[in-house]
Protein backbone atom coordinates (compact mmCIF):
# COMPACT_ATOMS: atom_id res chain seq x y z
CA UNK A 1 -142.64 -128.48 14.38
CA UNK A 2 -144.14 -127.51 11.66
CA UNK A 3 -143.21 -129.09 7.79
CA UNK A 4 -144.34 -126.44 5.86
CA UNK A 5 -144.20 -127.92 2.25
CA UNK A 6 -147.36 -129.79 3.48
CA UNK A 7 -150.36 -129.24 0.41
CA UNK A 8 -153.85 -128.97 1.16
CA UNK A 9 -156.26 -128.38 -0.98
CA UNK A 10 -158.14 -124.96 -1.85
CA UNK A 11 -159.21 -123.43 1.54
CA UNK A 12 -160.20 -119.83 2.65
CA UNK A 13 -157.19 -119.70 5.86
CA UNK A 14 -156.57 -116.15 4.24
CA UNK A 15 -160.23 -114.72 4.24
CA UNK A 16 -160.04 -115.64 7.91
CA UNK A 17 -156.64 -114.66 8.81
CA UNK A 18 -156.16 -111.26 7.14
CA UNK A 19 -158.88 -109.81 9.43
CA UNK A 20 -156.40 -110.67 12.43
CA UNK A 21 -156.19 -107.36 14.17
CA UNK A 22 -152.91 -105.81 15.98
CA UNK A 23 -154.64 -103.00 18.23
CA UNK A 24 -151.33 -102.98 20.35
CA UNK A 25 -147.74 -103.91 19.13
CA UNK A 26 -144.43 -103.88 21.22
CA UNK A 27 -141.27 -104.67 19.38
CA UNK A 28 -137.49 -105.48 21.00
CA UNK A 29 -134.27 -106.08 18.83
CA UNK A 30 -132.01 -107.87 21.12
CA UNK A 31 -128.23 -108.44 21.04
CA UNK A 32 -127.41 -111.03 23.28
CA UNK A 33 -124.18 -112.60 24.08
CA UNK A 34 -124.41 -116.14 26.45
CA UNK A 35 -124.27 -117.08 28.94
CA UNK A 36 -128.22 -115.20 29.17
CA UNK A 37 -131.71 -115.75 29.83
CA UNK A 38 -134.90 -113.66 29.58
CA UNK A 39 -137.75 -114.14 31.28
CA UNK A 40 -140.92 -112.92 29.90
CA UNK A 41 -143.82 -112.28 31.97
CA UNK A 42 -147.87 -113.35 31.11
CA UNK A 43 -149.38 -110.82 29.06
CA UNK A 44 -153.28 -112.05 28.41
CA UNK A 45 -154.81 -111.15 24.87
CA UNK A 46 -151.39 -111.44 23.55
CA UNK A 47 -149.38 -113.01 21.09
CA UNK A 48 -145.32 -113.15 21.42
CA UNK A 49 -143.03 -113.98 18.45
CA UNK A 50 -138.90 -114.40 19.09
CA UNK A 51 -137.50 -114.80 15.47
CA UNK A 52 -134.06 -115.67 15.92
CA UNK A 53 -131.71 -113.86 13.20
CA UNK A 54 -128.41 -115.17 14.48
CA UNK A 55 -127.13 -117.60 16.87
CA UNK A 56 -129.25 -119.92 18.69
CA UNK A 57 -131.43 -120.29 21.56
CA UNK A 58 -133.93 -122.36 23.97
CA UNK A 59 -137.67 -121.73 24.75
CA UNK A 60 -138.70 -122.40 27.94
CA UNK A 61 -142.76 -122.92 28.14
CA UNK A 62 -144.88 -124.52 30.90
CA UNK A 63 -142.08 -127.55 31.27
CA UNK A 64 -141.25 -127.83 27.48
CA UNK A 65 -138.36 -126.49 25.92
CA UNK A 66 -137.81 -125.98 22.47
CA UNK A 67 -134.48 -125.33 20.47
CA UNK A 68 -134.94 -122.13 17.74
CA UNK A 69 -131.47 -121.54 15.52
CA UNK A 70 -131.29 -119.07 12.94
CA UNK A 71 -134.32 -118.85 11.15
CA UNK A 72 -136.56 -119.99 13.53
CA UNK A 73 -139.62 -118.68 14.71
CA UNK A 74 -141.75 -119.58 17.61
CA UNK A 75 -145.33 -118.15 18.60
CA UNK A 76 -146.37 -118.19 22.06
CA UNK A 77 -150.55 -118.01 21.24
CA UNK A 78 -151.83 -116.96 24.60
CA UNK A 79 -149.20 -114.57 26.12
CA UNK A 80 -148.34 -116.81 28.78
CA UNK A 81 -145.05 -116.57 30.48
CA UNK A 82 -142.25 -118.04 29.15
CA UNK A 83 -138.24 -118.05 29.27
CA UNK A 84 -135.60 -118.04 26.43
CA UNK A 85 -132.03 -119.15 27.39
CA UNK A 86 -128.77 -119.22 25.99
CA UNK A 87 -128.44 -123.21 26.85
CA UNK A 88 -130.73 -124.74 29.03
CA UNK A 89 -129.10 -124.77 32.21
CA UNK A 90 -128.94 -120.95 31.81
CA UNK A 91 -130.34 -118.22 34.40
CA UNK A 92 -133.04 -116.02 33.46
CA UNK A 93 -133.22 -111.94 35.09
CA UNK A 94 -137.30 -110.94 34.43
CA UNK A 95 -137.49 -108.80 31.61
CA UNK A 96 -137.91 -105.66 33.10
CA UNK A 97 -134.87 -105.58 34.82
CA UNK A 98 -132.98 -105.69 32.00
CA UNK A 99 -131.92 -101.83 31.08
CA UNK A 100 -132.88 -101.31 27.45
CA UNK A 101 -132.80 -98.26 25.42
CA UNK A 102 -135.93 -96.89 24.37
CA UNK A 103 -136.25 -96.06 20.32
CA UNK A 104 -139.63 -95.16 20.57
CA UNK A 105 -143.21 -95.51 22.27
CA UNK A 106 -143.32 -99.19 21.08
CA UNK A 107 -139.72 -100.10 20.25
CA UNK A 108 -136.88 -101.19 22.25
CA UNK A 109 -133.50 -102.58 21.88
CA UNK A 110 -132.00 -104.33 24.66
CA UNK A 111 -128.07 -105.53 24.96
CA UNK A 112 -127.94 -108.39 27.51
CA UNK A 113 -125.65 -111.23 28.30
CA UNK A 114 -121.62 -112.64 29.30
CA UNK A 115 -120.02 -111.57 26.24
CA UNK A 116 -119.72 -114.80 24.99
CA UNK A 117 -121.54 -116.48 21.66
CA UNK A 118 -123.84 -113.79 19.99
CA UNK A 119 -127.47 -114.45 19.52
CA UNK A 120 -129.77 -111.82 17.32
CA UNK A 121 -133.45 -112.20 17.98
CA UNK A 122 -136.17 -109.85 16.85
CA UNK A 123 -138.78 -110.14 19.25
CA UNK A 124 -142.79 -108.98 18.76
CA UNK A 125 -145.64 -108.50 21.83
CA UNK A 126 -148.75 -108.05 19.08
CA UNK A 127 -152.12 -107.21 21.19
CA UNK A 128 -154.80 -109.26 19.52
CA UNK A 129 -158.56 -107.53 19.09
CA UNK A 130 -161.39 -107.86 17.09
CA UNK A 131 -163.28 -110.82 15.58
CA UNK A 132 -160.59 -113.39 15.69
CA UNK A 133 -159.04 -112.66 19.11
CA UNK A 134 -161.03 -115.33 21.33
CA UNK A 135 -161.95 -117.51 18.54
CA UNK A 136 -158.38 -117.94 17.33
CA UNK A 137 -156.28 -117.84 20.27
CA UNK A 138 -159.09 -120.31 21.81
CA UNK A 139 -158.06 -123.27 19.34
CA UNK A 140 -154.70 -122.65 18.73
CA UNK A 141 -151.89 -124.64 21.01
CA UNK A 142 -149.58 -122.65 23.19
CA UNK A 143 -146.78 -123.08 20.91
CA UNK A 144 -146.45 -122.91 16.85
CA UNK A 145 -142.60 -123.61 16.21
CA UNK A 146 -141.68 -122.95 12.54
CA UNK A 147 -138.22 -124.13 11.34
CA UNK A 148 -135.91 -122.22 8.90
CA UNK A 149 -137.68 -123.06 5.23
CA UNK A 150 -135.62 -123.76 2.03
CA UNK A 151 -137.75 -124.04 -1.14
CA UNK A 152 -141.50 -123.35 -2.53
CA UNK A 153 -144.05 -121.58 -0.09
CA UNK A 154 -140.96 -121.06 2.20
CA UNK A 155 -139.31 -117.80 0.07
CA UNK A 156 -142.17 -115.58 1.37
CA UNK A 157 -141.29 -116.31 4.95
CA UNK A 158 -137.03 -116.03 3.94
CA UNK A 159 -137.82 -113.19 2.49
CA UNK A 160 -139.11 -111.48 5.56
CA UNK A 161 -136.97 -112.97 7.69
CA UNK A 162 -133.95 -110.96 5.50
CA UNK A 163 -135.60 -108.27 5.92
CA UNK A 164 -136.36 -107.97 9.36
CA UNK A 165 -133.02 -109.23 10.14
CA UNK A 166 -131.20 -106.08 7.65
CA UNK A 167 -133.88 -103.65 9.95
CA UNK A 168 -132.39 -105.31 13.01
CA UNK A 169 -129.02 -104.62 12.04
CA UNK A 170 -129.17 -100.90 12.97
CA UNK A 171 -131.97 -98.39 14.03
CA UNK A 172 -132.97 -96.34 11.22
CA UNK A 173 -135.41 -93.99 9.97
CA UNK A 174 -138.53 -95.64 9.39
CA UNK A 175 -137.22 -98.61 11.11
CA UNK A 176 -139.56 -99.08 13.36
CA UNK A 177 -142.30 -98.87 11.00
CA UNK A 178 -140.61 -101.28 8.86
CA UNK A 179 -140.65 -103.78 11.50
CA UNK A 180 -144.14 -103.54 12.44
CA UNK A 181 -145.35 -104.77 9.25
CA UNK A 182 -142.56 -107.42 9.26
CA UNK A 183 -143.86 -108.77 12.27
CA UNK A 184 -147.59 -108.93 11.78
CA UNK A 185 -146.56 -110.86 8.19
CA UNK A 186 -144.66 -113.18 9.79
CA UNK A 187 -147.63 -113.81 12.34
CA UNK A 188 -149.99 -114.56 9.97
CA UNK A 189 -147.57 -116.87 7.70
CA UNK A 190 -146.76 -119.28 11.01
CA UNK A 191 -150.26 -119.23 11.42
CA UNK A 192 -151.05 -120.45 7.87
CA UNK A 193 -148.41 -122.42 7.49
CA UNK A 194 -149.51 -124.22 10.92
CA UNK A 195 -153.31 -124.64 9.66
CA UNK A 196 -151.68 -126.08 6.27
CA UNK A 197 -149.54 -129.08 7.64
CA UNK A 198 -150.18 -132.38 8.90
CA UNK A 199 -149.29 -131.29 12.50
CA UNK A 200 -152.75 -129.47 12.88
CA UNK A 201 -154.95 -129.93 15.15
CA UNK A 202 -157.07 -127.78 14.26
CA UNK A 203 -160.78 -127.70 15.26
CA UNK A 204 -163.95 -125.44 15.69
CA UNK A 205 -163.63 -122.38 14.11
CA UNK A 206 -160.71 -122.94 12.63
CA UNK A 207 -161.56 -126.64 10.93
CA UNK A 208 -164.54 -124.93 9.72
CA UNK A 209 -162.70 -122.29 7.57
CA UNK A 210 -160.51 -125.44 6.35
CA UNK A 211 -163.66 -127.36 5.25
CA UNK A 212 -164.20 -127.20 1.46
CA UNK A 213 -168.23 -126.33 1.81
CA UNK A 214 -168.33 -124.11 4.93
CA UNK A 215 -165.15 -122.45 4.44
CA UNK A 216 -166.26 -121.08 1.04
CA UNK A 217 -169.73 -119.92 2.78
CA UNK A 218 -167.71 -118.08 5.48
CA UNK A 219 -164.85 -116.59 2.97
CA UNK A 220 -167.85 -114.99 1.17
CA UNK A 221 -169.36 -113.80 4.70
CA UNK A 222 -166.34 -111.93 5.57
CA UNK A 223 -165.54 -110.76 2.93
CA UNK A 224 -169.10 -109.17 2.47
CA UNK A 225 -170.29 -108.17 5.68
CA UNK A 226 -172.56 -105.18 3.89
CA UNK A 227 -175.03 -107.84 2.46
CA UNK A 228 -177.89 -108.58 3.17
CA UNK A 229 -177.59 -112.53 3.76
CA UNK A 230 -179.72 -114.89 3.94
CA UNK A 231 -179.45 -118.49 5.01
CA UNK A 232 -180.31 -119.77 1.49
CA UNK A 233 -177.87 -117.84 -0.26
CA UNK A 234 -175.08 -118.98 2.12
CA UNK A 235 -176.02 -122.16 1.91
CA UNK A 236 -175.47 -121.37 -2.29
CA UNK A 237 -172.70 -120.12 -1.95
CA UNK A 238 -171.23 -123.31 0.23
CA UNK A 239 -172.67 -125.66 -2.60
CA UNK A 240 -175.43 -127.69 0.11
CA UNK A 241 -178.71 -127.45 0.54
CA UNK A 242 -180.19 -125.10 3.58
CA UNK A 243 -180.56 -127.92 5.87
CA UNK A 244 -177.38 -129.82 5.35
CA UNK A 245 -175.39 -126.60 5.30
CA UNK A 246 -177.29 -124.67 8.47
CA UNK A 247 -176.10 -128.32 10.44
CA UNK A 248 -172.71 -128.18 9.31
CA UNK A 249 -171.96 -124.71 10.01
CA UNK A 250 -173.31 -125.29 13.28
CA UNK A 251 -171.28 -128.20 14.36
CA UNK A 252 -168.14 -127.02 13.05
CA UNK A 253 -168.22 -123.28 14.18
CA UNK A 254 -170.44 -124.20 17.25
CA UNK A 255 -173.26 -121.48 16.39
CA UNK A 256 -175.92 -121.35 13.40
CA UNK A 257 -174.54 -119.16 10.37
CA UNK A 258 -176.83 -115.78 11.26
CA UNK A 259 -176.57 -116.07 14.55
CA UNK A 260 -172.54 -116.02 13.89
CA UNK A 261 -172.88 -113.24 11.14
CA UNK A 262 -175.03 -111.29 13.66
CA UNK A 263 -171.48 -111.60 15.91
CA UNK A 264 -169.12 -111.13 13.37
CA UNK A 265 -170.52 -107.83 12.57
CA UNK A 266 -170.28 -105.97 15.82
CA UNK A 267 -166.99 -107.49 16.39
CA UNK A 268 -165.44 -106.45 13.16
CA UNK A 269 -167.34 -102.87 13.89
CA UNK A 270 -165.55 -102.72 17.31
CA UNK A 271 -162.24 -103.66 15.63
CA UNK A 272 -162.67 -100.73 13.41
CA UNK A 273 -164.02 -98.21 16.14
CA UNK A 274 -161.13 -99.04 18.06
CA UNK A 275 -158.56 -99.00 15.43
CA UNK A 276 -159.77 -96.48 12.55
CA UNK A 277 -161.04 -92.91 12.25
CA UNK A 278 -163.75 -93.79 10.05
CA UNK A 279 -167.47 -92.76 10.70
CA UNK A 280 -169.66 -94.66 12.91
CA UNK A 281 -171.89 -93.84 10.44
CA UNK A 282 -169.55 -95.57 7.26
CA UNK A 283 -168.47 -98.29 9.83
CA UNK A 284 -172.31 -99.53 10.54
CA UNK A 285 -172.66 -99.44 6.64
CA UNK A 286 -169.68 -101.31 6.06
CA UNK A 287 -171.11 -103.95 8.72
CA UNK A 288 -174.21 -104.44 7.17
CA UNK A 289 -176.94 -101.97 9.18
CA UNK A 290 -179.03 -99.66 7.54
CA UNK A 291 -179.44 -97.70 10.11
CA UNK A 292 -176.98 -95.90 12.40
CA UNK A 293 -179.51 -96.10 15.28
CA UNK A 294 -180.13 -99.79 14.66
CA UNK A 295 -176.34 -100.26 14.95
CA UNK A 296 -176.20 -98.65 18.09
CA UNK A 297 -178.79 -100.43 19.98
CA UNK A 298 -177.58 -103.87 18.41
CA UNK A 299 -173.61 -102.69 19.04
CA UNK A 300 -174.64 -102.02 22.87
CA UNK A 301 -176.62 -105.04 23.04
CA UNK A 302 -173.65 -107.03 22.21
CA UNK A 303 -170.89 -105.19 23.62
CA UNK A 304 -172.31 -103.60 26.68
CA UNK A 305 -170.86 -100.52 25.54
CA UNK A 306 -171.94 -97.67 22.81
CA UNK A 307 -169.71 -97.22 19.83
CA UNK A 308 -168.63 -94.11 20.41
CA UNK A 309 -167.34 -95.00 24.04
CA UNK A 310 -165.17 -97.40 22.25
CA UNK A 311 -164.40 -94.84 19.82
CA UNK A 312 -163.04 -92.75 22.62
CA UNK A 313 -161.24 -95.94 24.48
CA UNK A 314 -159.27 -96.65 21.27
CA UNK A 315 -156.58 -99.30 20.99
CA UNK A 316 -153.40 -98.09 21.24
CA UNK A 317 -150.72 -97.84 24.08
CA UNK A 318 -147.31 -98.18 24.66
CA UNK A 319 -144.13 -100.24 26.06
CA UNK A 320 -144.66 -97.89 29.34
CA UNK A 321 -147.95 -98.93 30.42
CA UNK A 322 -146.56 -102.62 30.54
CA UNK A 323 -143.39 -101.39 32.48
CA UNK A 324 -143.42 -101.62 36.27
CA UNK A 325 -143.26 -97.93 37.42
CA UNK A 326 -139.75 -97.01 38.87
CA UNK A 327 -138.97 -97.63 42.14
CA UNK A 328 -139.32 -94.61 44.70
CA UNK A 329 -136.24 -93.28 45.79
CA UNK A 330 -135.64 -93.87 49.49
């Protein structure tokens, strides 16, 4: 659980986490009266969130359970399957065969349950892609569980929480728009509010953009992907000298600093292929190439694909192409 009133000291979390990339997003507003249970299925390259609006509930996660009340927010980091319950000696029916009404392509609002005590729970399947998706969902633990916050840093997260819970109430124009954004902001504020306490773990990648020294140097990298960097100047920027910073870097993100820049690039260029209608001309700029052709042969290199196949791939889908298909009629 995480105490989010926890301090640290000046860090660059946000350079990091603001290039966290939705290319898919599935979204369920759920009225459920107990007894109930849901039982969600493994989605790989996924993140779930349940953000329970009203009532209460238990999540049910590779033999741990965990107790979310109004306010509460769990994320489950790696998509794997998981169950919530109305109490925990509560049945479960598998998701999709629950009948739901379908608002949209990517929004759904289910009514499930006994009739008994009412729980409200805003729930978010958010594809991950890009840059951070194997880095991030690598060092994170199954579970970030954020309580219901009262004061400080916690009004941000309220805040949203209000609102997505006043979207909830009724489907309206816009609404589902509305909670999209709501839903990626709450991602990222668990997140950082996870990094920030004393309950993180957090290593690799993640420690590094904690550290004072290389977490500056890779704030600036990101943030600047069209320079021309050299190992000197990030080592500058980080406030060490070449040798002492190029070891650092190395042991904390577990790559040397061009060799990870070299990366970073083409992954942030496939995040935007995928997920913009920009240029692949503007993109390779953006990334730091000169050349469109040189951005090609390194994207390919890397990848194993051209940009404009991934152009044409895209990012998007919909709740149907996770459904089962309907069963044939005898």
């Amino acid at each position: 659980m995480v105490n989010p009133r926890t301090p640290v000291a000046e860090d660059h979390l946000g350079d990091g986490l603001h290039l966290l990339r939705f290319t898919g997003a599935l979204y369920c507003r759920a009225e459920l009266t107990a007894p109930w249970g849901v039982e969600f299925p493994e989605l790989e390259g996924f993140m779930m969130l349940p953000v329970v609006l009203a009532g209460r509930c238990v999540l049910e996660i590779d033999g741990e359970r965990h107790s979310l009340e109004a306010g509460s927010a769990a994320l489950v980091t790696r998509g794997a399957s998981h169950r919530l319950l109305s109490a925990a000696d509560a049945s479960s029916t598998p998701l999709f065969e629950i009948p739901v009404e379908q608002v949209s392509d990517t929004y759904e609002h289910m009514r499930f349950g006994g009739g008994g005590d009412r729980t409200q729970i805003a729930y978010a399947a958010l594809q991950v892609d890009g840059a951070l998706s194997a880095r991030l969902i690598q060092e994170l633990p199954a579970v970030i569980r954020v309580d219901s916050w009262d004061d400080g840093e916690s009004g941000a997260f309220q805040a949203v929480l209000r609102l997505l819970a006043r979207e909830a109430e009724s489907i309206q124009p816009g609404g589902e728009a509305v909670m999209t954004s709501l839903a990626d902001v709450l991602v990222v504020q668990v997140l950082r509010s996870w990094l920030r306490s004393s309950e993180s773990s957090a290593t690799g990648w993640l420690a590094a953009l904690r550290d004072p020294h290389i977490g500056r140097a890779l704030g600036r990298m990101h943030a600047r992907l069209d320079h021309d960097w050299t190992l000197v100047e990030l080592a500058r920027e980080a406030n060490m000298s070449r040798s002492s910073f190029a070891e650092r870097f190395t042991a904390l993100v577990g790559e040397p600093p061009m060799r990870y820049l070299a990366a970073w690039r083409l992954e942030q260029a496939r995040a935007e292929l995928a997920g913009t209608t920009d240029s692949i001309a503007s993109i390779s700029s953006r990334v730091g190439y000169a050349s469109e052709a040189s951005f090609g042969r390194a994207f390919k290199r890397h990848h194993g694909s051209t940009p404009g196949a991934v152009r044409r791939e895209g990012g998007g889908f919909g709740v149907a192409a996770l459904r089962p298909p309907p069963a044939a009629s005898p």
